[in-house]
PDB file of N, CA and C in Angstrom:
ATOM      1  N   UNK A   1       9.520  25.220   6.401  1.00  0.00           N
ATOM      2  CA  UNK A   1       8.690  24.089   6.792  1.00  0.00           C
ATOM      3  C   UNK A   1       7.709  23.728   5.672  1.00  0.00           C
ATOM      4  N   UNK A   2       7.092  24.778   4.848  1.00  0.00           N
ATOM      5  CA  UNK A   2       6.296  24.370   3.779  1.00  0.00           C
ATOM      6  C   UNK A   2       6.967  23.474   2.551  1.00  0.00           C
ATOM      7  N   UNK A   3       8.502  23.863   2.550  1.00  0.00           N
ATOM      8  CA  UNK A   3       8.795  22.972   1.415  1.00  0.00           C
ATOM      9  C   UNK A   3       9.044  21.565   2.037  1.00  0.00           C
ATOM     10  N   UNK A   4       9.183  21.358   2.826  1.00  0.00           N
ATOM     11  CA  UNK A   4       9.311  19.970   3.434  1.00  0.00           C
ATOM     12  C   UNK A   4       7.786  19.332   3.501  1.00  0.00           C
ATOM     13  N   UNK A   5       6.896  19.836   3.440  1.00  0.00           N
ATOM     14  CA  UNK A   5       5.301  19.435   3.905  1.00  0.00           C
ATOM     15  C   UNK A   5       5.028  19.399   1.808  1.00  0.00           C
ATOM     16  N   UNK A   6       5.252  19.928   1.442  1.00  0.00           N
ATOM     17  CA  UNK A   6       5.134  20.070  -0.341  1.00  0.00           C
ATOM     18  C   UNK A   6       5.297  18.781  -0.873  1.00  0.00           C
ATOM     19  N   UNK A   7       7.012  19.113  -0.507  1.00  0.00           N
ATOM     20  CA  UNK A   7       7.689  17.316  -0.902  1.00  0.00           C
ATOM     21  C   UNK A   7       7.223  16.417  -0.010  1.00  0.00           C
ATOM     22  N   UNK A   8       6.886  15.994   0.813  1.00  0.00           N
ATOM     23  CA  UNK A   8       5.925  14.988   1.493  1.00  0.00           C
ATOM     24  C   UNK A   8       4.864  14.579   1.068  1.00  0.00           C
ATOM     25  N   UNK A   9       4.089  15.863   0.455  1.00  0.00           N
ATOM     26  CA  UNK A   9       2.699  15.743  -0.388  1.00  0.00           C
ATOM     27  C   UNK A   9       3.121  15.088  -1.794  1.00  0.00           C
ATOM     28  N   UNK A  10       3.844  15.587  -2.242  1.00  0.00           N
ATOM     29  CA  UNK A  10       4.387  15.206  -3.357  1.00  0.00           C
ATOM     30  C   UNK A  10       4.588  13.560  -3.572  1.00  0.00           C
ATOM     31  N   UNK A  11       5.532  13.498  -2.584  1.00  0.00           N
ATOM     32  CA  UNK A  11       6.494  11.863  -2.614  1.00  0.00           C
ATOM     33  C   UNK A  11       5.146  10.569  -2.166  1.00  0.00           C
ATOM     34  N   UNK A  12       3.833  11.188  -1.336  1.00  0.00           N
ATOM     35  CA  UNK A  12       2.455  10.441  -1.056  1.00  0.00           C
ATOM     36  C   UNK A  12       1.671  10.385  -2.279  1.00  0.00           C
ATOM     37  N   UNK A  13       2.139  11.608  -3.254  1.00  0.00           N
ATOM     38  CA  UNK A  13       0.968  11.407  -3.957  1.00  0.00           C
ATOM     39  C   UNK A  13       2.184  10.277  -5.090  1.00  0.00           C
ATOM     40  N   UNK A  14       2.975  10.646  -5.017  1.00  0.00           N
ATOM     41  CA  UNK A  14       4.115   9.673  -6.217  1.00  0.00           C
ATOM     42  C   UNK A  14       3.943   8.113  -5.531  1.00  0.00           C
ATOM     43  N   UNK A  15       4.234   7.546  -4.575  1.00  0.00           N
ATOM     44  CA  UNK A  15       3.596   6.336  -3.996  1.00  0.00           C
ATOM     45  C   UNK A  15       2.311   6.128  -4.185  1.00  0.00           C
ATOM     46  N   UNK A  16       1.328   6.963  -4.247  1.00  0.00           N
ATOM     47  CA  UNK A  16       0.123   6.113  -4.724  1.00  0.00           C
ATOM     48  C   UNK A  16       0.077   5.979  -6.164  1.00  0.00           C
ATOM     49  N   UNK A  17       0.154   6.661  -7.112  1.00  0.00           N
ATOM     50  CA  UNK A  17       0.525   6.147  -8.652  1.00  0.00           C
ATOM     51  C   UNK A  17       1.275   5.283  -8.692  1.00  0.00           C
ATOM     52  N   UNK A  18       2.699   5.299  -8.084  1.00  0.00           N
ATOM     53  CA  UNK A  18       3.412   3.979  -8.324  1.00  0.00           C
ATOM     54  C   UNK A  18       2.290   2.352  -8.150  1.00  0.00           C
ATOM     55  N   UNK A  19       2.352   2.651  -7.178  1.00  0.00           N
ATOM     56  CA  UNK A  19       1.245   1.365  -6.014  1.00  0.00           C
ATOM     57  C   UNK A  19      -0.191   0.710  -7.238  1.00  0.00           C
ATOM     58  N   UNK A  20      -0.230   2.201  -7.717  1.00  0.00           N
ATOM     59  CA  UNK A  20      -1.447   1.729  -9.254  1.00  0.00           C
ATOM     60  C   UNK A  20      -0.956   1.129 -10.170  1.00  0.00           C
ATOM     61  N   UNK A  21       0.426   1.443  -9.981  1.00  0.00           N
ATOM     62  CA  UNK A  21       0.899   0.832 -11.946  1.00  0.00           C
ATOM     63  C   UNK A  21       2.060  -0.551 -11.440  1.00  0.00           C
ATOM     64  N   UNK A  22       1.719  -1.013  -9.926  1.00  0.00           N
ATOM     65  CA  UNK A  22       2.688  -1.960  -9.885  1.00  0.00           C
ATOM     66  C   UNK A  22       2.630  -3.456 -10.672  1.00  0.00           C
ATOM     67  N   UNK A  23       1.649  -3.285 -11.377  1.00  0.00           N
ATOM     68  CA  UNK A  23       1.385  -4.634 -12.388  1.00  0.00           C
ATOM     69  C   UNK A  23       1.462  -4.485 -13.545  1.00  0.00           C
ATOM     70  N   UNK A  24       2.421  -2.789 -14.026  1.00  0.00           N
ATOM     71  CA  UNK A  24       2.354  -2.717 -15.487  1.00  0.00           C
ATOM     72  C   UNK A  24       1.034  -1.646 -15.877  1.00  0.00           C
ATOM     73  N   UNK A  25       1.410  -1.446 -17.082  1.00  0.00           N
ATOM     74  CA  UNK A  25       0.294  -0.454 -17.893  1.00  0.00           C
ATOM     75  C   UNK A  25      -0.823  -1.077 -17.808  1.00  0.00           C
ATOM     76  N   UNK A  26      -1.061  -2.159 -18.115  1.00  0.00           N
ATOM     77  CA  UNK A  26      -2.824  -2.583 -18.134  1.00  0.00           C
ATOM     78  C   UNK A  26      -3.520  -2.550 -16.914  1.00  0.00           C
ATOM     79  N   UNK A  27      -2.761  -2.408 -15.773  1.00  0.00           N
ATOM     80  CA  UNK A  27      -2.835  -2.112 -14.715  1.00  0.00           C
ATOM     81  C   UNK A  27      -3.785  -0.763 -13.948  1.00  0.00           C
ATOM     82  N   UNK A  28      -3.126   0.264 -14.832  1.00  0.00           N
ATOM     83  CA  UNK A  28      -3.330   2.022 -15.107  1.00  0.00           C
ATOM     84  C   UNK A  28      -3.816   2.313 -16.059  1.00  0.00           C
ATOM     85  N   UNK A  29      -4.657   1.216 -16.590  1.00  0.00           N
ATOM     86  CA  UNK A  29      -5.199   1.464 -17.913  1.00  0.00           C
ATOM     87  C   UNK A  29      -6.113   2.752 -17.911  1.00  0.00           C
ATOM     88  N   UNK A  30      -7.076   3.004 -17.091  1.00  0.00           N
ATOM     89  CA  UNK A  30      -7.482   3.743 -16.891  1.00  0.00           C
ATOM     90  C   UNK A  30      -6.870   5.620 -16.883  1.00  0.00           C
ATOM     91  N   UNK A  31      -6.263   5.701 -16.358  1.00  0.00           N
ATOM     92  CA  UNK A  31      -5.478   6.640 -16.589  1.00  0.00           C
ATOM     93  C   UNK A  31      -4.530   7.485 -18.192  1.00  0.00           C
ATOM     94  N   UNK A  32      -5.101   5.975 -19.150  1.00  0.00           N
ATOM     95  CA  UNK A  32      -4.562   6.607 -20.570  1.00  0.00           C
ATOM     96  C   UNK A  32      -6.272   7.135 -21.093  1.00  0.00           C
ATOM     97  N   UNK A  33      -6.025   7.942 -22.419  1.00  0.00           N
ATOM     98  CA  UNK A  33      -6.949   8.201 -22.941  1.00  0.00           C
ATOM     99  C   UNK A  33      -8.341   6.800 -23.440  1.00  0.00           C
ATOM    100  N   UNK A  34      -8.972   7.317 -23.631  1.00  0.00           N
ATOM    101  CA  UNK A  34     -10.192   6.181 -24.310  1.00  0.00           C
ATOM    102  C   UNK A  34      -9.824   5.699 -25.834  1.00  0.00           C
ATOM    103  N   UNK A  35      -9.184   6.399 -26.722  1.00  0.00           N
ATOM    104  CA  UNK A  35      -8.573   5.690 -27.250  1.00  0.00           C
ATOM    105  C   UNK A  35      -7.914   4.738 -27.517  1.00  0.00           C
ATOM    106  N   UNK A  36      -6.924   4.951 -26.199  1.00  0.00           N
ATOM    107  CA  UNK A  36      -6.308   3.828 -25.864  1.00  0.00           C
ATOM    108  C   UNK A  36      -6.368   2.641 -25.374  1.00  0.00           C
ATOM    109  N   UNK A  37      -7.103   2.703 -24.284  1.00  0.00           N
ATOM    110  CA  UNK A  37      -8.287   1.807 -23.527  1.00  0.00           C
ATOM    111  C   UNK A  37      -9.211   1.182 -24.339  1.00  0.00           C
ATOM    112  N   UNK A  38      -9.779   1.438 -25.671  1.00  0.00           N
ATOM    113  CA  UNK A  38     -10.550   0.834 -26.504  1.00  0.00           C
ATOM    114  C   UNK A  38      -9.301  -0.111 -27.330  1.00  0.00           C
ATOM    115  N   UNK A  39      -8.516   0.203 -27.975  1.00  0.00           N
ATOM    116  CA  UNK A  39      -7.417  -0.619 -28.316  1.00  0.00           C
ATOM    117  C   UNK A  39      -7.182  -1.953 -27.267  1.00  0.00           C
ATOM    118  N   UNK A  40      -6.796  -1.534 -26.565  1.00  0.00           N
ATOM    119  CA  UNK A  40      -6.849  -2.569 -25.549  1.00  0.00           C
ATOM    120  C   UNK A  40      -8.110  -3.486 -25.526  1.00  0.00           C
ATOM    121  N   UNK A  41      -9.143  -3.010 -25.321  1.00  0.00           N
ATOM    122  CA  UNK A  41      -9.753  -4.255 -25.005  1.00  0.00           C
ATOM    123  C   UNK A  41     -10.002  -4.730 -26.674  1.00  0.00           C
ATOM    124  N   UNK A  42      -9.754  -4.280 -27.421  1.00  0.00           N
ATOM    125  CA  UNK A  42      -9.988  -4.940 -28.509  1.00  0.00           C
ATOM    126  C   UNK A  42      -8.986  -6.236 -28.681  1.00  0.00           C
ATOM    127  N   UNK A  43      -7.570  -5.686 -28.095  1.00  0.00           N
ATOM    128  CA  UNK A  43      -6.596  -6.914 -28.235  1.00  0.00           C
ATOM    129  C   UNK A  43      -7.023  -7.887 -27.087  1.00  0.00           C
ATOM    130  N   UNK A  44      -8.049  -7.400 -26.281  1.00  0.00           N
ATOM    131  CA  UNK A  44      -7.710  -8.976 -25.333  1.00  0.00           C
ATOM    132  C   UNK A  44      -7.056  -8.457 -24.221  1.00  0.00           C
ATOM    133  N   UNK A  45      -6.491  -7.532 -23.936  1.00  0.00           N
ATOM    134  CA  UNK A  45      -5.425  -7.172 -22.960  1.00  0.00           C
ATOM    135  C   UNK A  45      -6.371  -6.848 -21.487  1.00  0.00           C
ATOM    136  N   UNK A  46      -7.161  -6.423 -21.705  1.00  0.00           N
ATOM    137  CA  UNK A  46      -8.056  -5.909 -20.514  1.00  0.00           C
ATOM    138  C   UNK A  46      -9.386  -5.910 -20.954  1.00  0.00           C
ATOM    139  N   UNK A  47     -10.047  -6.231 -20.230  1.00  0.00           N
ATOM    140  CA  UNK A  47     -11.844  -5.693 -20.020  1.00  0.00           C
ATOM    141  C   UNK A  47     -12.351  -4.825 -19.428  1.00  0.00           C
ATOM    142  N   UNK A  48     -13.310  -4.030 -19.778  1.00  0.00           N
ATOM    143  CA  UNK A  48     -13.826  -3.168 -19.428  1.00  0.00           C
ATOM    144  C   UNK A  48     -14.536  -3.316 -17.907  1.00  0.00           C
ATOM    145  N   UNK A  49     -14.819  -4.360 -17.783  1.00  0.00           N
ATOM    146  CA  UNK A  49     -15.265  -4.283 -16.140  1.00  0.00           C
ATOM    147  C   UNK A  49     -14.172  -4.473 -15.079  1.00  0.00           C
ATOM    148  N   UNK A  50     -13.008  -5.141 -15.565  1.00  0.00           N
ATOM    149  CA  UNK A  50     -11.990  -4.708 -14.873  1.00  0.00           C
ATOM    150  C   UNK A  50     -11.509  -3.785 -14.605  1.00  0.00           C
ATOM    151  N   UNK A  51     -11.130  -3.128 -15.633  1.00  0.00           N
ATOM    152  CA  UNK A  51     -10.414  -1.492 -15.629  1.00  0.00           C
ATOM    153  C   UNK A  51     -11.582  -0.680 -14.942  1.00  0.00           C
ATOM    154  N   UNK A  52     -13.060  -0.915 -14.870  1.00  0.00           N
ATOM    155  CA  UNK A  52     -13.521   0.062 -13.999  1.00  0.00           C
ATOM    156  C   UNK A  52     -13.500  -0.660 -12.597  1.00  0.00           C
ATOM    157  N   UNK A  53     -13.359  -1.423 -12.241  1.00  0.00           N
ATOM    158  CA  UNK A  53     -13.446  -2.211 -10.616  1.00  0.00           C
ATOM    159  C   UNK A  53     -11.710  -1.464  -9.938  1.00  0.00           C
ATOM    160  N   UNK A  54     -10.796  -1.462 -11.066  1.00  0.00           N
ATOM    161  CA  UNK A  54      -9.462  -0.952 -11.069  1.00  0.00           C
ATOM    162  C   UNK A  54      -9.534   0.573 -10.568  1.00  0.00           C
ATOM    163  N   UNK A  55      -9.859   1.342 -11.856  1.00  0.00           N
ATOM    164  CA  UNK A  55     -10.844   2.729 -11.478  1.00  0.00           C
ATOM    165  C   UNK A  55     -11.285   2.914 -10.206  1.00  0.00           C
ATOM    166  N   UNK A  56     -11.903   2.175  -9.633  1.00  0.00           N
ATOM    167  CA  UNK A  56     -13.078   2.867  -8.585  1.00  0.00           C
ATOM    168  C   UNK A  56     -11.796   2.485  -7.324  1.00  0.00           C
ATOM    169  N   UNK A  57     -11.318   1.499  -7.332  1.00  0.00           N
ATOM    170  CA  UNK A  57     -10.736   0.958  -6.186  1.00  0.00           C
ATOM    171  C   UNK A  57      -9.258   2.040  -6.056  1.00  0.00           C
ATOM    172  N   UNK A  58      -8.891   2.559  -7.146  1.00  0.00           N
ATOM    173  CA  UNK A  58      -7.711   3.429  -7.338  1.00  0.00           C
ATOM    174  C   UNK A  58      -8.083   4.580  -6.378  1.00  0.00           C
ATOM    175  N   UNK A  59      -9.388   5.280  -7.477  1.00  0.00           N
ATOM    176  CA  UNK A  59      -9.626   6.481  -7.099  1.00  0.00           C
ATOM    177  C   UNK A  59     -10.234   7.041  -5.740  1.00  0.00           C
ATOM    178  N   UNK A  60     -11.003   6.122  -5.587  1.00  0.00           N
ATOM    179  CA  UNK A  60     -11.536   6.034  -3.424  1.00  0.00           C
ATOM    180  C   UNK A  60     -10.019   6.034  -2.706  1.00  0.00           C
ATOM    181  N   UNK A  61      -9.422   5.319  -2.888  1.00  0.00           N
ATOM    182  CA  UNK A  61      -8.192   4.683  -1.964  1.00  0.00           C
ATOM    183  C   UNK A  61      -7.548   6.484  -1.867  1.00  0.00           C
ATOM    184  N   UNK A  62      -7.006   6.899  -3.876  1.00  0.00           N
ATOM    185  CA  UNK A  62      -6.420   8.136  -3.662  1.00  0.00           C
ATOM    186  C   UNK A  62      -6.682   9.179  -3.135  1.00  0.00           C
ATOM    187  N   UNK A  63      -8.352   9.421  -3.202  1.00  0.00           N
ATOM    188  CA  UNK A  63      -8.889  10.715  -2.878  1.00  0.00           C
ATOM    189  C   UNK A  63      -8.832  10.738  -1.566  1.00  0.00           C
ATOM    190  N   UNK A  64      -9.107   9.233  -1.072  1.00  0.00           N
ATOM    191  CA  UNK A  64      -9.223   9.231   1.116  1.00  0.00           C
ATOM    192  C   UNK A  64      -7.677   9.496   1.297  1.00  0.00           C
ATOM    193  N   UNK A  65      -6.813   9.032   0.614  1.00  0.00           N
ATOM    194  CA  UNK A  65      -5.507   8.811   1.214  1.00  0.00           C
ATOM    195  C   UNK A  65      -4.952  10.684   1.400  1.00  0.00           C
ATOM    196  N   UNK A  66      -4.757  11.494  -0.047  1.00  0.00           N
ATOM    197  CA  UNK A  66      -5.218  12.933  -0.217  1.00  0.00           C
ATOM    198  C   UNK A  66      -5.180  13.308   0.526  1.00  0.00           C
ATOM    199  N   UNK A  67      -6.801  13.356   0.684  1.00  0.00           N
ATOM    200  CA  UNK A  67      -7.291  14.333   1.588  1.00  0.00           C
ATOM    201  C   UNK A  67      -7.400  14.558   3.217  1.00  0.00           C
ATOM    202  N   UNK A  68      -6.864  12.664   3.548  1.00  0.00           N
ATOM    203  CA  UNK A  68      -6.681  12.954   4.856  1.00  0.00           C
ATOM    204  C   UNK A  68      -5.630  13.606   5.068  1.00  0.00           C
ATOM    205  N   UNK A  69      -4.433  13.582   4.235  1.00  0.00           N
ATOM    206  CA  UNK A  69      -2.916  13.974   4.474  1.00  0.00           C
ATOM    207  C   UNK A  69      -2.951  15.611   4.005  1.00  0.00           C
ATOM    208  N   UNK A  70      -3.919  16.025   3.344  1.00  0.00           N
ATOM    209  CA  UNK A  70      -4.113  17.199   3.606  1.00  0.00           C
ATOM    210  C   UNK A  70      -4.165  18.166   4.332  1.00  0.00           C
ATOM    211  N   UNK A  71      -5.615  17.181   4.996  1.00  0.00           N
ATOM    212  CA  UNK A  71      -6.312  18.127   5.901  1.00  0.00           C
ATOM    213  C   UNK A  71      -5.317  17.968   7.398  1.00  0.00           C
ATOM    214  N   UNK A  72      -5.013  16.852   7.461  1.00  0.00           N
ATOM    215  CA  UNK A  72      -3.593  16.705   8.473  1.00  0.00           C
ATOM    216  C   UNK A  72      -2.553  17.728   8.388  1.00  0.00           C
ATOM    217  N   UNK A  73      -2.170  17.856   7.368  1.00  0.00           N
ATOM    218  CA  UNK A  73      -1.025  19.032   7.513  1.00  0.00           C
ATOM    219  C   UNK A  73      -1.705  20.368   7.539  1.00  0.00           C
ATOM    220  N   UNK A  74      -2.642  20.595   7.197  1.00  0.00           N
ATOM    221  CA  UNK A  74      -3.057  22.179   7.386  1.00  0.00           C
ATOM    222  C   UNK A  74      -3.741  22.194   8.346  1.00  0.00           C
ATOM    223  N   UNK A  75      -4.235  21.372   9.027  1.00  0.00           N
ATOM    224  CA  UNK A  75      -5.357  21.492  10.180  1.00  0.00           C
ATOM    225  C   UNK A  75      -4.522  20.999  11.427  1.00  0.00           C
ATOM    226  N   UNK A  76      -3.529  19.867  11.154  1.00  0.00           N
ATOM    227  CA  UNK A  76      -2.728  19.779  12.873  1.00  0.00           C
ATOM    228  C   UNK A  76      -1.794  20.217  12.536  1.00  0.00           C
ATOM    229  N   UNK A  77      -0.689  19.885  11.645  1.00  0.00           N
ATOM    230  CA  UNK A  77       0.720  20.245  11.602  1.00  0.00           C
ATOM    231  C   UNK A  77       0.821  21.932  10.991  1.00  0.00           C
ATOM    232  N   UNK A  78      -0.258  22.476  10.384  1.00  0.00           N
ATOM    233  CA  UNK A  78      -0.174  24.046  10.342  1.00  0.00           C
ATOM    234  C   UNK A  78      -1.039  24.743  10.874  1.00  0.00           C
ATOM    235  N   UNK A  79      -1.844  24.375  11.722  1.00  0.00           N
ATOM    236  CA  UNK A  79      -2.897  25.023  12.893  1.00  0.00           C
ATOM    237  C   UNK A  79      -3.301  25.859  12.031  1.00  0.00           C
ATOM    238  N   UNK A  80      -3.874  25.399  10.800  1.00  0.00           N
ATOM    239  CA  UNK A  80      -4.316  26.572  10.355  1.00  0.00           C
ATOM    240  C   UNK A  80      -5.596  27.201  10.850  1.00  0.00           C
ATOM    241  N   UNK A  81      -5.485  28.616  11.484  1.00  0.00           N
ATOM    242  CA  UNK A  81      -6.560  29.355  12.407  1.00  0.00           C
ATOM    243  C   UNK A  81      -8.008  29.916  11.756  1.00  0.00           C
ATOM    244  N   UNK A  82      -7.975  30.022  10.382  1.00  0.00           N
ATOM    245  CA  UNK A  82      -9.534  30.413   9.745  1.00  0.00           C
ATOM    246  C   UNK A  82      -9.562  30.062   8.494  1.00  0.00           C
ATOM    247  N   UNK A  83     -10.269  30.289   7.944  1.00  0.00           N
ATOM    248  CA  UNK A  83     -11.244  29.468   6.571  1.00  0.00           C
ATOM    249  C   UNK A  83     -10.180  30.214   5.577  1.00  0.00           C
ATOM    250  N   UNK A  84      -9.283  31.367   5.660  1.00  0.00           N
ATOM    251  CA  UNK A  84      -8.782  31.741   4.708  1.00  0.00           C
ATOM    252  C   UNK A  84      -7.639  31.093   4.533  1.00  0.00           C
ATOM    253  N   UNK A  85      -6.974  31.287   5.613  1.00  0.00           N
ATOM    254  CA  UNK A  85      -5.389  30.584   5.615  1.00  0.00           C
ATOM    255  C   UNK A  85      -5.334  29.061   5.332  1.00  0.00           C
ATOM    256  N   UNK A  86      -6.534  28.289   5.445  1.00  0.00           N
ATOM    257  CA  UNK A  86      -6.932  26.995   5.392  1.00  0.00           C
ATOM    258  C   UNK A  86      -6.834  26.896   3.958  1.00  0.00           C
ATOM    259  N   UNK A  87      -7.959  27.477   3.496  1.00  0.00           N
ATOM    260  CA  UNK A  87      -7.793  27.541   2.047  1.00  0.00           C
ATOM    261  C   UNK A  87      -6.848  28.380   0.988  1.00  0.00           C
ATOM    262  N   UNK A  88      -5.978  28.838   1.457  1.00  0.00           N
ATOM    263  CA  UNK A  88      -4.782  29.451   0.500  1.00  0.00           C
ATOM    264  C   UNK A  88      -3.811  28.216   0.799  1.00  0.00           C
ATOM    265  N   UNK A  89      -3.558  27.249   1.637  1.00  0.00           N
ATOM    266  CA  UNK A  89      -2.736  26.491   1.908  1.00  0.00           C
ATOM    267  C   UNK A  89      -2.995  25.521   1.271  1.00  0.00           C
ATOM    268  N   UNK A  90      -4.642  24.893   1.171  1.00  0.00           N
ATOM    269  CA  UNK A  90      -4.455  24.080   0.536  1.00  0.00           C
ATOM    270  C   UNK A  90      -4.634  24.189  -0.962  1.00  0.00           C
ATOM    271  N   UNK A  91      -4.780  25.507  -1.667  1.00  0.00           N
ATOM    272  CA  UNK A  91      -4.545  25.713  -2.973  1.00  0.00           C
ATOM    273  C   UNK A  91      -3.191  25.843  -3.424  1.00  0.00           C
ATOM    274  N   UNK A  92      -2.083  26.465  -2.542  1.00  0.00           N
ATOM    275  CA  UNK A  92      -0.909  25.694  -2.616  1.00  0.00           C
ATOM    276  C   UNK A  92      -0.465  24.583  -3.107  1.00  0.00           C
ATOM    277  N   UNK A  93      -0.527  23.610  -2.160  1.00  0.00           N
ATOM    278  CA  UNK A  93      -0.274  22.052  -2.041  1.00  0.00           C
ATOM    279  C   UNK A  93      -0.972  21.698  -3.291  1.00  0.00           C
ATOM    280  N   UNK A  94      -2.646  21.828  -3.725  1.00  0.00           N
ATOM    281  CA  UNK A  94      -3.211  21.262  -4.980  1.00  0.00           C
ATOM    282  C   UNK A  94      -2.375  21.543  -5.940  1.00  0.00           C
ATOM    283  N   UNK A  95      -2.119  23.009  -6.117  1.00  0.00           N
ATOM    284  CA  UNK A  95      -1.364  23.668  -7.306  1.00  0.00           C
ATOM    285  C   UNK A  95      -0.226  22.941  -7.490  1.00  0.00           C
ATOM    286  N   UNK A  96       0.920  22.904  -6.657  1.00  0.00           N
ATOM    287  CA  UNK A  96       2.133  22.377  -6.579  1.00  0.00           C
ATOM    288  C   UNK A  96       1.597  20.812  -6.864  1.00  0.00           C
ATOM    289  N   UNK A  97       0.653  20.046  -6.856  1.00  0.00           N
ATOM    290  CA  UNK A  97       0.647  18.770  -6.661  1.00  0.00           C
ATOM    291  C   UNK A  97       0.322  18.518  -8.314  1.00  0.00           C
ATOM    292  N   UNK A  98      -0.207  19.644  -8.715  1.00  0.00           N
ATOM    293  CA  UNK A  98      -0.822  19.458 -10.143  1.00  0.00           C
ATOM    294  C   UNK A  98       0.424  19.580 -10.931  1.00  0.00           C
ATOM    295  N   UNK A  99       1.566  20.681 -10.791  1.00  0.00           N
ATOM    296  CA  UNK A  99       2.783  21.010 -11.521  1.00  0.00           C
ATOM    297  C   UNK A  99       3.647  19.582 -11.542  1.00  0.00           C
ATOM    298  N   UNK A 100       3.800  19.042 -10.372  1.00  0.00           N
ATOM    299  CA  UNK A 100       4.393  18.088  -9.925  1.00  0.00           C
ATOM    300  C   UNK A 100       4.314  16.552 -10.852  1.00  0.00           C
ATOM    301  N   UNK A 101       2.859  16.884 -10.846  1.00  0.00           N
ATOM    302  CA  UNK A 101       1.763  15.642 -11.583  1.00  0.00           C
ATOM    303  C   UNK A 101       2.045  16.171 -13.496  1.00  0.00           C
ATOM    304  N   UNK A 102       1.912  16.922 -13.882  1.00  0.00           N
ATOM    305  CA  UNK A 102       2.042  17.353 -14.929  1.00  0.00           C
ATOM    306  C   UNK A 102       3.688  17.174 -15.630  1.00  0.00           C
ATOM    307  N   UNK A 103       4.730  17.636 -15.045  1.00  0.00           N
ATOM    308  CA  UNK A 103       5.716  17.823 -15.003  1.00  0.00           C
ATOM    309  C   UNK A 103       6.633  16.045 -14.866  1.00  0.00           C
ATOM    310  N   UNK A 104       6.810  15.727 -13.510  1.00  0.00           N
ATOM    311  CA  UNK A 104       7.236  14.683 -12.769  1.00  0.00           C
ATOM    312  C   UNK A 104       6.993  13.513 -12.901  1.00  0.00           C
ATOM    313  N   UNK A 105       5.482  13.236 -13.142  1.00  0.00           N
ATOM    314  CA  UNK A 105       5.084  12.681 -13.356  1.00  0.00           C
ATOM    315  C   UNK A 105       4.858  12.080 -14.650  1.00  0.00           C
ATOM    316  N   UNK A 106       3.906  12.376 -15.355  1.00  0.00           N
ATOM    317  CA  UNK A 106       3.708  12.637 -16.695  1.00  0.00           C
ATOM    318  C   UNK A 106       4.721  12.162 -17.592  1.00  0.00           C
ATOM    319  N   UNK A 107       5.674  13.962 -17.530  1.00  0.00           N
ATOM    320  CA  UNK A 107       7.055  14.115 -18.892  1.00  0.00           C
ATOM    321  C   UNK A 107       7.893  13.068 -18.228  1.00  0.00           C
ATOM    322  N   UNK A 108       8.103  13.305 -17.272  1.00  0.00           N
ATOM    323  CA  UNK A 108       9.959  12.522 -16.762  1.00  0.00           C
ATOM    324  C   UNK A 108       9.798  11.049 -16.612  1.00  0.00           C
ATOM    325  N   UNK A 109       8.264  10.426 -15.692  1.00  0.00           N
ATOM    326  CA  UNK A 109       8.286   8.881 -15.474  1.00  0.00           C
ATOM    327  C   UNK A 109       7.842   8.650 -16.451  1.00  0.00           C
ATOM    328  N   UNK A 110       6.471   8.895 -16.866  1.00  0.00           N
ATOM    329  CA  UNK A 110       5.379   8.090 -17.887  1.00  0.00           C
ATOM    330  C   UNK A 110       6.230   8.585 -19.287  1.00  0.00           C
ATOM    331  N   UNK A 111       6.857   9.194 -19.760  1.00  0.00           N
ATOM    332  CA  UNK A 111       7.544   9.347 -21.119  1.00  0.00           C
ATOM    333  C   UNK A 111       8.551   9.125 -21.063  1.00  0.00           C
ATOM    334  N   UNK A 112       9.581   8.635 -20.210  1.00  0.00           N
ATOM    335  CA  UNK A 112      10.508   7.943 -19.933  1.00  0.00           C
ATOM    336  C   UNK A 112      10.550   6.563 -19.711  1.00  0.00           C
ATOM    337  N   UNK A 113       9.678   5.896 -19.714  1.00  0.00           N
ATOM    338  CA  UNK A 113       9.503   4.601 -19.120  1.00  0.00           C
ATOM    339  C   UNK A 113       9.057   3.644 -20.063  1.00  0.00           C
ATOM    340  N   UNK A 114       8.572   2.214 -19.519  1.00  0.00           N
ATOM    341  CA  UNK A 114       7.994   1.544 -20.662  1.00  0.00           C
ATOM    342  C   UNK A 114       6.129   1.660 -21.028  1.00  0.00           C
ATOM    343  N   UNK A 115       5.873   2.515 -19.631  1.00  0.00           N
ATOM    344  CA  UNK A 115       3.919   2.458 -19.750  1.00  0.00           C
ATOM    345  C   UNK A 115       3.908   3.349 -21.344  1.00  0.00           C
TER     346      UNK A 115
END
C-alpha cells in the first residue's frame, strides 16, 4: 500500500511542476539559478516583478497542495497512531519525493526537454 501512496505523492507533486511550466521556461523562471534569471531579464524576456508574483503564487499553491495530501495520507488513509509513526512516514514520502525530484524530474524531464 505504501508504494501506491509514494507514486501518488509522486505523480501530485509531477502535476504541480508541470501546471508551473505550462507556458514554457519563462514561465518557471524562477526555479533556474539567478544567473539565469538575470540573463533573462536583461533580454527582455521576463521581469522581475513578474517572476516573483509567479514565485509566490507557485509556491503557496505547492506547499498547501503538499501538505494537505500529506497529512491526508498519513493521518486518514494511514491512521497514523503517534507522533513517531507520523513522522517516520512522512520522512519517507519527503525523502522519496526529493529522489524523485532530483532524479525524474530534474535529469530525465528538465535535461531532456526544451526548458
Amino acid at each position: 500500500m505504501i508504494i501506491i501512496q509514494l507514486i501518488l505523492y509522486c505523480l501530485i507533486f509531477t502535476v504541480m511542476v508541470r501546471i508551473s511550466v505550462s507556458g514554457g521556461s519563462v514561465d518557471a523562471l524562477y526555479f533556474y539559478p539567478k544567473h539565469y534569471q538575470e540573463r533573462a531579464f536583461e533580454r527582455g524576456n521576463a521581469d522581475r516583478e513578474t517572476v516573483k508574483k509567479k514565485k509566490s503564487r507557485f509556491t503557496t499553491a505547492f506547499y498547501l497542495v503538499m501538505t494537505v495530501t500529506l497529512v491526508l495520507i498519513i493521518g486518514v488513509w494511514n491512521r497514523a497512531g503517534d507522533f513517531k509513526n507520523a513522522y517516520l512516514q512522512a520522512l519517507l514520502f519527503l525523502e522519496v519525493m526529493n529522489i524523485y525530484d532530483g532524479t525524474v524530474i530534474d535529469k530525465l524531464w528538465v535535461g531532456h526537454s526544451k526548458f
